[in-house]
C-alpha atoms as a PDB file:
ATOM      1  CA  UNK A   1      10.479  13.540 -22.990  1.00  0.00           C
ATOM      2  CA  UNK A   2       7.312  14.678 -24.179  1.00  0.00           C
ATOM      3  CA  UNK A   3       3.960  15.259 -21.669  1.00  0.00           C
ATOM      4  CA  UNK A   4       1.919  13.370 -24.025  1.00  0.00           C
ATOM      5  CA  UNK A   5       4.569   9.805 -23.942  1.00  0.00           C
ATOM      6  CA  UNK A   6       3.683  10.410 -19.738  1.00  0.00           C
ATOM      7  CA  UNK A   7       0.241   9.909 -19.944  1.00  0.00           C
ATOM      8  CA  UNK A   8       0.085   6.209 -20.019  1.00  0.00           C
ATOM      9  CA  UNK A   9       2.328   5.876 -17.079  1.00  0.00           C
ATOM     10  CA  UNK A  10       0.677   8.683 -15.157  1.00  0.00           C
ATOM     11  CA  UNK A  11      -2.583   6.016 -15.257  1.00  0.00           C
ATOM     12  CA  UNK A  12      -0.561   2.530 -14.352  1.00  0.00           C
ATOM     13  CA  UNK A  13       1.345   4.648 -11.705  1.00  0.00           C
ATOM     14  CA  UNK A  14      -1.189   6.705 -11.109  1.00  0.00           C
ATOM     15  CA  UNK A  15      -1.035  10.777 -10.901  1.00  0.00           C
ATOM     16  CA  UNK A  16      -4.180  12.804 -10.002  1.00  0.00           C
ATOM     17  CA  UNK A  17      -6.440  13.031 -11.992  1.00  0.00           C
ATOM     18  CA  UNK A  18      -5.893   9.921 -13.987  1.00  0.00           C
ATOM     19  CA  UNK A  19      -5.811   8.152 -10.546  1.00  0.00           C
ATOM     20  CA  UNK A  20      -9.350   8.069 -10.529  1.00  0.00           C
ATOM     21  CA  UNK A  21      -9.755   5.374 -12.812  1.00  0.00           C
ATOM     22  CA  UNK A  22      -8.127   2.981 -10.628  1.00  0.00           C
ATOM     23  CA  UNK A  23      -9.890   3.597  -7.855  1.00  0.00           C
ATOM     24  CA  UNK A  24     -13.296   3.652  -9.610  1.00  0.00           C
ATOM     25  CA  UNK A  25     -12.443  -0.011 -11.143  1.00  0.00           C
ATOM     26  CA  UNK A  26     -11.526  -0.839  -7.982  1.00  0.00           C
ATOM     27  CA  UNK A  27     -14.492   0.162  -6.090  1.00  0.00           C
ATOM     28  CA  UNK A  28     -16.549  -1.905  -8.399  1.00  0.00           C
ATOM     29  CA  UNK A  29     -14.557  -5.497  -8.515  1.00  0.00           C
ATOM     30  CA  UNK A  30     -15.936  -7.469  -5.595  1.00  0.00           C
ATOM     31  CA  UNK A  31     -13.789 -10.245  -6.217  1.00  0.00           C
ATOM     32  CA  UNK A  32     -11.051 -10.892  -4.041  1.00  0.00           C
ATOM     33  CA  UNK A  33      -9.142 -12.895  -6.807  1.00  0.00           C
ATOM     34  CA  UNK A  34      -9.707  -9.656  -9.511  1.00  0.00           C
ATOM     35  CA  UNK A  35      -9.102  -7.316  -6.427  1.00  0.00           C
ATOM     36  CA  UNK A  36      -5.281  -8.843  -6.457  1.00  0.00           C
ATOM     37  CA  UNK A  37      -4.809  -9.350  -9.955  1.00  0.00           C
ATOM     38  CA  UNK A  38      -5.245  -5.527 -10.442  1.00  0.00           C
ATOM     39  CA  UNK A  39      -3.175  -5.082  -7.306  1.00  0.00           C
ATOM     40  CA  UNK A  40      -0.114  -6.254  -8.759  1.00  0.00           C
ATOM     41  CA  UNK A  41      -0.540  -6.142 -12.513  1.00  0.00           C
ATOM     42  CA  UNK A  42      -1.799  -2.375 -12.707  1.00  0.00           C
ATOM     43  CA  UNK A  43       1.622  -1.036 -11.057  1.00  0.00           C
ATOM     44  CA  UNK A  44       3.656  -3.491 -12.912  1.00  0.00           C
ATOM     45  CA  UNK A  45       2.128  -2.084 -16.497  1.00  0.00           C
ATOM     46  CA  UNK A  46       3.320   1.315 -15.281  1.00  0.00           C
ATOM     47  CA  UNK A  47       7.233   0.206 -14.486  1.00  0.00           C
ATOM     48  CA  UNK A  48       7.053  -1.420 -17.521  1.00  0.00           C
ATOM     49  CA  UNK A  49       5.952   1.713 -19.315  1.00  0.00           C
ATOM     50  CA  UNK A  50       8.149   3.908 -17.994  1.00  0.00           C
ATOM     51  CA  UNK A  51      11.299   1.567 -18.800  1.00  0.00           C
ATOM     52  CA  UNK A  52       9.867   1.293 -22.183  1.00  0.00           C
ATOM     53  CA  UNK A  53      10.339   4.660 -22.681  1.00  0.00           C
ATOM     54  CA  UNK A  54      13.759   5.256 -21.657  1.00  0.00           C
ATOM     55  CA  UNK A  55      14.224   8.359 -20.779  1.00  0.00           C
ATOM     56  CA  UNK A  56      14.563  10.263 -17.391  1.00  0.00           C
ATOM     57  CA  UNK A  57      11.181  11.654 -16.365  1.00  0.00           C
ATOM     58  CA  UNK A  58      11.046  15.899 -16.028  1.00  0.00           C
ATOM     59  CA  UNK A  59      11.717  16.601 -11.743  1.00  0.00           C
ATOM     60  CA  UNK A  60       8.070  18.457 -11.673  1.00  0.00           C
ATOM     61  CA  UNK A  61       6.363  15.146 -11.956  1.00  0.00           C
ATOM     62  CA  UNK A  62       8.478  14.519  -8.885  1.00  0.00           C
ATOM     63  CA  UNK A  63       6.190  17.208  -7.323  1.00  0.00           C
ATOM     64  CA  UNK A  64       3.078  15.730  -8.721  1.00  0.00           C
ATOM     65  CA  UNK A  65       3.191  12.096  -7.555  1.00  0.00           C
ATOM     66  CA  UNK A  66       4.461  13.683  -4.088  1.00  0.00           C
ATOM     67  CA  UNK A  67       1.294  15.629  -4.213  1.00  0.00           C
ATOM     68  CA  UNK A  68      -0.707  12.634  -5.916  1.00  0.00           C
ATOM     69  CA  UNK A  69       0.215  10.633  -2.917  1.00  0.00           C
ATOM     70  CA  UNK A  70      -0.496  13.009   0.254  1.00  0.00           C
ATOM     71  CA  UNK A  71      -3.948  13.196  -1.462  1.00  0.00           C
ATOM     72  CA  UNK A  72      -4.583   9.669  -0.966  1.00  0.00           C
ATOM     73  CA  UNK A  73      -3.256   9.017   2.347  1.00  0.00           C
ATOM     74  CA  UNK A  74      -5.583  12.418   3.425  1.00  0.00           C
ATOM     75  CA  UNK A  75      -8.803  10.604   1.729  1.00  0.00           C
ATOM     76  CA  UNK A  76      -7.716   7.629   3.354  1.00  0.00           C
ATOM     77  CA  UNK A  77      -8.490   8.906   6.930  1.00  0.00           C
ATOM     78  CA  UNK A  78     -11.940   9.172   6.238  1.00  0.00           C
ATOM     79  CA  UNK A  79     -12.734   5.552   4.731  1.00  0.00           C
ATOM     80  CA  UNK A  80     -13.995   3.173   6.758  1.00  0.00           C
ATOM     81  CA  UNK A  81     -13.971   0.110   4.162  1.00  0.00           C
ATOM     82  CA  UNK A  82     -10.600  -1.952   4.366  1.00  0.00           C
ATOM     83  CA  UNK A  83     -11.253  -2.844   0.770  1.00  0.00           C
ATOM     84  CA  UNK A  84     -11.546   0.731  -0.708  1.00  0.00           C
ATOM     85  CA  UNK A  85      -9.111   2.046   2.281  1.00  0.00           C
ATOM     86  CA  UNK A  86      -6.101  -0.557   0.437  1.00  0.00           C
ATOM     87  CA  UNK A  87      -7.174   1.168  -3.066  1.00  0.00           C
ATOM     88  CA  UNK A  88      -6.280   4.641  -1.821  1.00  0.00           C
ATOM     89  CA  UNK A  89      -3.211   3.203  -0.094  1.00  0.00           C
ATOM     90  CA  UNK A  90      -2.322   1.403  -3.225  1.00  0.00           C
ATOM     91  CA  UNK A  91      -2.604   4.642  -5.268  1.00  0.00           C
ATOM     92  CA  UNK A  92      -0.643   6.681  -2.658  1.00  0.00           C
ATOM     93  CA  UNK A  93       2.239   4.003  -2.673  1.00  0.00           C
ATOM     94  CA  UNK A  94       1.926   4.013  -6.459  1.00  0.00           C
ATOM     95  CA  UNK A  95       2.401   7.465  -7.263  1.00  0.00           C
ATOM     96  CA  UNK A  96       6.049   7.292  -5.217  1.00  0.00           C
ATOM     97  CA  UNK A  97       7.330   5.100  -7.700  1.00  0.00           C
ATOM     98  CA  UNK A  98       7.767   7.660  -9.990  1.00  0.00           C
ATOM     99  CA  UNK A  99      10.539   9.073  -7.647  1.00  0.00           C
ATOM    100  CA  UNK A 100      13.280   6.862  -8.362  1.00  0.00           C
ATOM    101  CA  UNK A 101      12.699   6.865 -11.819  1.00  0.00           C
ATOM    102  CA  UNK A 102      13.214  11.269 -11.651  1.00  0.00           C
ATOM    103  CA  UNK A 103      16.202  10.803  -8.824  1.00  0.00           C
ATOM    104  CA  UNK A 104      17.714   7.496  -9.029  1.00  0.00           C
ATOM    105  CA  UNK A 105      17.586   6.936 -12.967  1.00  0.00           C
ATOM    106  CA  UNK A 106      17.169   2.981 -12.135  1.00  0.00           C
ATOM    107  CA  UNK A 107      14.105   0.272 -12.517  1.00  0.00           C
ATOM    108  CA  UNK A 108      15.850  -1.896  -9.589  1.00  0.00           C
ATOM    109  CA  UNK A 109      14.592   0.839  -6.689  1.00  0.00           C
ATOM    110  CA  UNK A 110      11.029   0.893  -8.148  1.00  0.00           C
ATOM    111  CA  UNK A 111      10.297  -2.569  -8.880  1.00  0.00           C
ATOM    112  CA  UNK A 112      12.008  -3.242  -5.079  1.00  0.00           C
ATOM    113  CA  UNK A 113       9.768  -0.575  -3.497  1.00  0.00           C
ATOM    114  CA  UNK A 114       6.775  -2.101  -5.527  1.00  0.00           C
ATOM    115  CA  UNK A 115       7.599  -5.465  -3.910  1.00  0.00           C
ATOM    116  CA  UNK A 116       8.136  -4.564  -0.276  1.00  0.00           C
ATOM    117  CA  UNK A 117       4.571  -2.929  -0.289  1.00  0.00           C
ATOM    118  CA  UNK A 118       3.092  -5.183  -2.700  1.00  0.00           C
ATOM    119  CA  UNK A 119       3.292  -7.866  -0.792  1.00  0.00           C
ATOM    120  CA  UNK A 120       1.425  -6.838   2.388  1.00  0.00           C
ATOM    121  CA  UNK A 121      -1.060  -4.794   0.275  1.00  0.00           C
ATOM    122  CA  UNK A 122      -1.981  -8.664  -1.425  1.00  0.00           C
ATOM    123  CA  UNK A 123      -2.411 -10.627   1.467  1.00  0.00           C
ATOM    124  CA  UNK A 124      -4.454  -7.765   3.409  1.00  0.00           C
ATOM    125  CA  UNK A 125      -6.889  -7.770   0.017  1.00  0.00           C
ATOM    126  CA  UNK A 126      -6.974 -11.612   0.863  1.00  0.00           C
ATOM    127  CA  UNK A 127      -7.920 -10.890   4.763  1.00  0.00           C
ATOM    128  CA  UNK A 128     -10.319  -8.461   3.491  1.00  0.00           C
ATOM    129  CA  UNK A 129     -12.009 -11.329   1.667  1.00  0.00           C
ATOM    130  CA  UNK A 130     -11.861 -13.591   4.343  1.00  0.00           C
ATOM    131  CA  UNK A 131     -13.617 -10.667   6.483  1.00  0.00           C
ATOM    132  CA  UNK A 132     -16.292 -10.111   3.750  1.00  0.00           C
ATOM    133  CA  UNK A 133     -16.922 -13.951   3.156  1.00  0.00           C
ATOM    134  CA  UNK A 134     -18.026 -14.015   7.157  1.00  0.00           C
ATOM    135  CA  UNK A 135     -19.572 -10.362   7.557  1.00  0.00           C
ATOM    136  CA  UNK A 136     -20.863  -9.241   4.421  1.00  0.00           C
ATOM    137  CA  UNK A 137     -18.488  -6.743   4.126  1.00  0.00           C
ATOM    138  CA  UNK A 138     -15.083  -5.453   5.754  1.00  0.00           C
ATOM    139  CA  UNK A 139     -16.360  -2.086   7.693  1.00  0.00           C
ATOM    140  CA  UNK A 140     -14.869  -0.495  10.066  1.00  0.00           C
ATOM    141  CA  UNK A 141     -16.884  -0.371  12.899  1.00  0.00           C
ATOM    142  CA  UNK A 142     -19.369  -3.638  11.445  1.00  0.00           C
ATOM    143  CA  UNK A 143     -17.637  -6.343  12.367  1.00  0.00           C
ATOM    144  CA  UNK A 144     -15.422  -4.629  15.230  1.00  0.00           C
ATOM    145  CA  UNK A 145     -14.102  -6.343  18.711  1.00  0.00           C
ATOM    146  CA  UNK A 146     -12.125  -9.017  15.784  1.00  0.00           C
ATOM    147  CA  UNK A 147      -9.456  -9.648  18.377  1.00  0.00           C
ATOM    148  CA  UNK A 148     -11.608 -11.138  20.624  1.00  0.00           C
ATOM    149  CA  UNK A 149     -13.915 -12.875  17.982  1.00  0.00           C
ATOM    150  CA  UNK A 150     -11.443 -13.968  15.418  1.00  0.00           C
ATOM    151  CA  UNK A 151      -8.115 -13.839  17.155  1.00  0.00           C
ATOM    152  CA  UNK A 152      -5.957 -15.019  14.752  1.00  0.00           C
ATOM    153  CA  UNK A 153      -7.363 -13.404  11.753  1.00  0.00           C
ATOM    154  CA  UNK A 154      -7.046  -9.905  13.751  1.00  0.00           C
ATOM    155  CA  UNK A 155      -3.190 -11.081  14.650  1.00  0.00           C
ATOM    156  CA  UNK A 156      -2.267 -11.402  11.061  1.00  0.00           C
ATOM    157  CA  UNK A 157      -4.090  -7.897  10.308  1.00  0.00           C
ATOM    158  CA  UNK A 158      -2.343  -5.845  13.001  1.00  0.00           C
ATOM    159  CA  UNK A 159       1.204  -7.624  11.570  1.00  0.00           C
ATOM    160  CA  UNK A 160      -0.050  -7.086   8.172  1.00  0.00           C
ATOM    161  CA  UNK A 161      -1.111  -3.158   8.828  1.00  0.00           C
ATOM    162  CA  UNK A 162       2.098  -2.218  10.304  1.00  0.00           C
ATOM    163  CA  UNK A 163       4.028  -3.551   7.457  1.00  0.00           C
ATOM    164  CA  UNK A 164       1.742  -1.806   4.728  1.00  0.00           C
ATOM    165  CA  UNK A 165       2.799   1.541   6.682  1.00  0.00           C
ATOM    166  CA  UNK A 166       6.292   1.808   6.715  1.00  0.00           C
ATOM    167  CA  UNK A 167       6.793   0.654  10.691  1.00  0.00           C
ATOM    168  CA  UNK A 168      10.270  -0.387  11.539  1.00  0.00           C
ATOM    169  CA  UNK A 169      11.993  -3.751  10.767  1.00  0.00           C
ATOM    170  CA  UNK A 170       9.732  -4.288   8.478  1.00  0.00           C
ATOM    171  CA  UNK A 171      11.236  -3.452   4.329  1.00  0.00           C
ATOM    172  CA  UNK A 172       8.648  -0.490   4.050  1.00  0.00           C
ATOM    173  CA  UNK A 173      10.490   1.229   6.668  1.00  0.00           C
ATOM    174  CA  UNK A 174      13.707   1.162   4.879  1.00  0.00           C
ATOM    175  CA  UNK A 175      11.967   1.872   1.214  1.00  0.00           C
ATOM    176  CA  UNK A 176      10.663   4.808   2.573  1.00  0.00           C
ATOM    177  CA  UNK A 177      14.192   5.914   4.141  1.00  0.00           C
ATOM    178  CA  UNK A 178      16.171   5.328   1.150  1.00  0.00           C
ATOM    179  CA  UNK A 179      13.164   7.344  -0.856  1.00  0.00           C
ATOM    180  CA  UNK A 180      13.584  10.213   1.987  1.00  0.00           C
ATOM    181  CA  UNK A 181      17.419  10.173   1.571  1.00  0.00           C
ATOM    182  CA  UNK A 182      17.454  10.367  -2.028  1.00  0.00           C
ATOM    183  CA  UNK A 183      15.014  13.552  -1.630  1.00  0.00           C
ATOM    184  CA  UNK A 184      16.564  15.461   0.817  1.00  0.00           C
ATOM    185  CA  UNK A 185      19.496  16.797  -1.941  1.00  0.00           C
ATOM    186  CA  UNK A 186      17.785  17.375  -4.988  1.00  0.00           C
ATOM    187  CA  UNK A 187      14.098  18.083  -3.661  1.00  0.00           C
ATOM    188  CA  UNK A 188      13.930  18.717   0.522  1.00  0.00           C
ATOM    189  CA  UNK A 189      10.269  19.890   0.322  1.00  0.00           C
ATOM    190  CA  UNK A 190       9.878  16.375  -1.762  1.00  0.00           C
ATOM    191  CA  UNK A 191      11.314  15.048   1.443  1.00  0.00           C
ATOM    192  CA  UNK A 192       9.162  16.970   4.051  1.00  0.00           C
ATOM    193  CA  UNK A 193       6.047  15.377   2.002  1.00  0.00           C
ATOM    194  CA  UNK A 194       7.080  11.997   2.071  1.00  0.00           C
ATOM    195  CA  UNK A 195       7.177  12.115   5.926  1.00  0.00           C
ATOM    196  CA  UNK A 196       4.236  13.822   6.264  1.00  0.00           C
ATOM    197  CA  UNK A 197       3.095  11.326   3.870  1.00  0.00           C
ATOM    198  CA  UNK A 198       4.269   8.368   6.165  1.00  0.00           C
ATOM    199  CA  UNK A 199       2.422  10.267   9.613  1.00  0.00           C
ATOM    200  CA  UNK A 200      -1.264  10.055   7.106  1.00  0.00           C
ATOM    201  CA  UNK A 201      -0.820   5.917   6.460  1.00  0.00           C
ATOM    202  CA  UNK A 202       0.189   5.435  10.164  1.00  0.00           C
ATOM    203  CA  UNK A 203      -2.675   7.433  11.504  1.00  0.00           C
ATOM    204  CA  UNK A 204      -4.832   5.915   8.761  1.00  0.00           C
ATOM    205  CA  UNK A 205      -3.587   2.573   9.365  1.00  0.00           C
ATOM    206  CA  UNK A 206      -4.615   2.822  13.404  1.00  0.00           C
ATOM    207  CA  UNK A 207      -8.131   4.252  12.779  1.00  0.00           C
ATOM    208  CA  UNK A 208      -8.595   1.607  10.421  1.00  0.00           C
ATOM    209  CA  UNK A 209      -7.487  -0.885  13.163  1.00  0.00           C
ATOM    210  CA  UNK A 210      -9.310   0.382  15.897  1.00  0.00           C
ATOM    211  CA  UNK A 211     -12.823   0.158  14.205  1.00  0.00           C
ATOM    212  CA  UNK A 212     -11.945  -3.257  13.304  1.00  0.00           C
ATOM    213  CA  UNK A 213     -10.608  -5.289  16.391  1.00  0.00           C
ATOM    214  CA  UNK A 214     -10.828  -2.827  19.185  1.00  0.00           C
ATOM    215  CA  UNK A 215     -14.919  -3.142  20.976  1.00  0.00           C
ATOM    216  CA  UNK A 216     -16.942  -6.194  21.755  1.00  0.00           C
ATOM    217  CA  UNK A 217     -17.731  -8.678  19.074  1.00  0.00           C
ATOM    218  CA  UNK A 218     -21.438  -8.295  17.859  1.00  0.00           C
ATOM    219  CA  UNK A 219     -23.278 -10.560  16.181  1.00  0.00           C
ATOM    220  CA  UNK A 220     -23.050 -14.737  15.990  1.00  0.00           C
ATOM    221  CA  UNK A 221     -19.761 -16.263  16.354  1.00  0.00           C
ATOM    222  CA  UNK A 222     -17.506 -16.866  13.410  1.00  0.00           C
ATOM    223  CA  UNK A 223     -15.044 -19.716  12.817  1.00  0.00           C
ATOM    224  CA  UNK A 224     -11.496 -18.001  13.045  1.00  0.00           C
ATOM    225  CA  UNK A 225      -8.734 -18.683  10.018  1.00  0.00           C
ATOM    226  CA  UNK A 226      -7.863 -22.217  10.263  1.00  0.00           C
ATOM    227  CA  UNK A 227      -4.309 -23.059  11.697  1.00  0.00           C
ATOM    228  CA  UNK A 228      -2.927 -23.871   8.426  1.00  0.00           C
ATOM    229  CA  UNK A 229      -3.613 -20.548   6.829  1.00  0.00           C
ATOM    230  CA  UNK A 230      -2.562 -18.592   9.204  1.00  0.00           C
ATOM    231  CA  UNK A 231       0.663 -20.385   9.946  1.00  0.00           C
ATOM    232  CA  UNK A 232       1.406 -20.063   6.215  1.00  0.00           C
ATOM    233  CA  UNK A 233       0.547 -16.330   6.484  1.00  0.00           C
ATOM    234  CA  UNK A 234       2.463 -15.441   9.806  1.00  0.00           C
ATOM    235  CA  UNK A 235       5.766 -17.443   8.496  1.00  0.00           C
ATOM    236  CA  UNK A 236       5.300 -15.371   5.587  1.00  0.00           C
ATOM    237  CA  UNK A 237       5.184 -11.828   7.575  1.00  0.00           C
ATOM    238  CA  UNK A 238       8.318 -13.689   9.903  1.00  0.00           C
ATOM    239  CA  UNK A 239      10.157 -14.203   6.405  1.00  0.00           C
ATOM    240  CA  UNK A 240       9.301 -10.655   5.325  1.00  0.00           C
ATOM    241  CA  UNK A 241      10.222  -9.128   8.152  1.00  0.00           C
ATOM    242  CA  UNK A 242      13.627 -10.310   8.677  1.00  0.00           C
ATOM    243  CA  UNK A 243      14.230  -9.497   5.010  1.00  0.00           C
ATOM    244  CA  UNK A 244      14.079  -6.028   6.173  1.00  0.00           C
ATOM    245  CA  UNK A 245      17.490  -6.204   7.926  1.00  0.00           C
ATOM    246  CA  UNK A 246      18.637  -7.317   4.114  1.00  0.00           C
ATOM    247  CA  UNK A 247      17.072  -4.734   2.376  1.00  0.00           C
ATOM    248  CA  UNK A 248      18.123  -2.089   5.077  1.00  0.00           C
ATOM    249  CA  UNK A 249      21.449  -1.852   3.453  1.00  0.00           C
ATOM    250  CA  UNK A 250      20.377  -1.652  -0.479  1.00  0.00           C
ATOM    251  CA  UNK A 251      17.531   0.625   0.000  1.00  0.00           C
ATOM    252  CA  UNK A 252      19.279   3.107   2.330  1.00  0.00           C
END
């Protein structure tokens, strides 16, 4: 397999530098509709590449979308925008799908480790939205006190959040174990980084959450997410959640 045949997929599943891209598209759609569209279609362009070409990728791209993705999780401590934060997290997710392909020699593992992050990452772009549309924007720190102000809004984000890292029972958890276990023969330092890896989103993750709900609310009162949505939304998290006991033995 040539370098040249990689580049494509090394921008859909995005290795540094040709990450950047992404992330500056990203940083310039303000619509919460586009914002999901390229959410799920960029990544799936990339499997789809990379099955189009066939051939088992070389292991030192292993090392480079390892490396791709501690970058990202690192930058990711400093942002205090949920909608630019989820672009970095994206990105760092991203770049590990390349790690099946190298080890595992099967499309299954990465389009199911696509899916069990995909999912949260979507509906926390939608929250973000729904945070923008009363705020003016989703800041860390802006808003703050949510879980006094818009209770059930902040419930689904917290639930949301710990799924998008990797926390147990929820599939992420066991993505990221099966990913760990497939390392730990052929690449242990591989391994090593993909825990680190997993410490940066959860310590990410909390900052994020703590400028966001933790404080007093400021500002007017806002109309929390109507019963219906968020009913729809938690029975979704419920559903995904106990999937995670289903996935535990295909991804481990």
């Amino acid at each position: 397999m040539s370098s040249m045949s990689l580049l494509p997929v090394a921008l859909f599943l995005p290795l540094f530098p040709f990450s950047m891209l992404f992330n500056r598209l990203f940083a310039r759609v303000e619509n919460t509709g586009l914002r999901i569209g390229l959410m799920i279609g960029w990544p799936s362009i990339g499997l789809g590449l990379l099955a189009a070409l066939g051939e088992t990728p070389p292991e030192w791209i292993a090392y480079w979308s390892v490396a791709t993705a501690l970058l990202y999780a690192f930058r990711a401590l400093a942002l205090r925008d949920l909608a630019l934060w989820l672009g970095h997290l994206a990105t760092s997710v991203w770049a590990l799908l390349w790690l099946p392909a190298v080890f595992a020699d099967t499309g299954a593992v990465g389009v199911m480790t696509l899916a069990v992050f995909g999912l949260p990452l979507v509906l926390l772009l939608w929250l973000t939205g729904q945070l923008e549309r009363h705020f003016g924007a989703a800041y860390a720190g802006a808003p703050g006190g949510l879980a006094t102000s818009l209770p059930r809004l902040s419930a689904l984000l917290v639930l949301l959040m710990l799924a998008v890292i990797g926390t147990p029972l929820f599939p992420g958890f066991f993505a990221l174990l099966g990913i760990v276990n497939g390392l730990l023969p052929a690449m242990p330092v591989g391994a090593l980084g993909v825990l680190v890896l997993w410490m940066l989103w959860a310590w990410a993750g909390m900052r994020m959450l703590q400028g966001l709900i933790v404080g007093e609310p400021e500002g007017a009162t806002r109309a929390d997410l109507g019963l219906a949505h968020a009913g729809m939304i938690g029975a979704t998290v419920a559903l995904f959640a106990m999937s995670g006991f289903w996935l535990a033995g295909r991804l481990v």
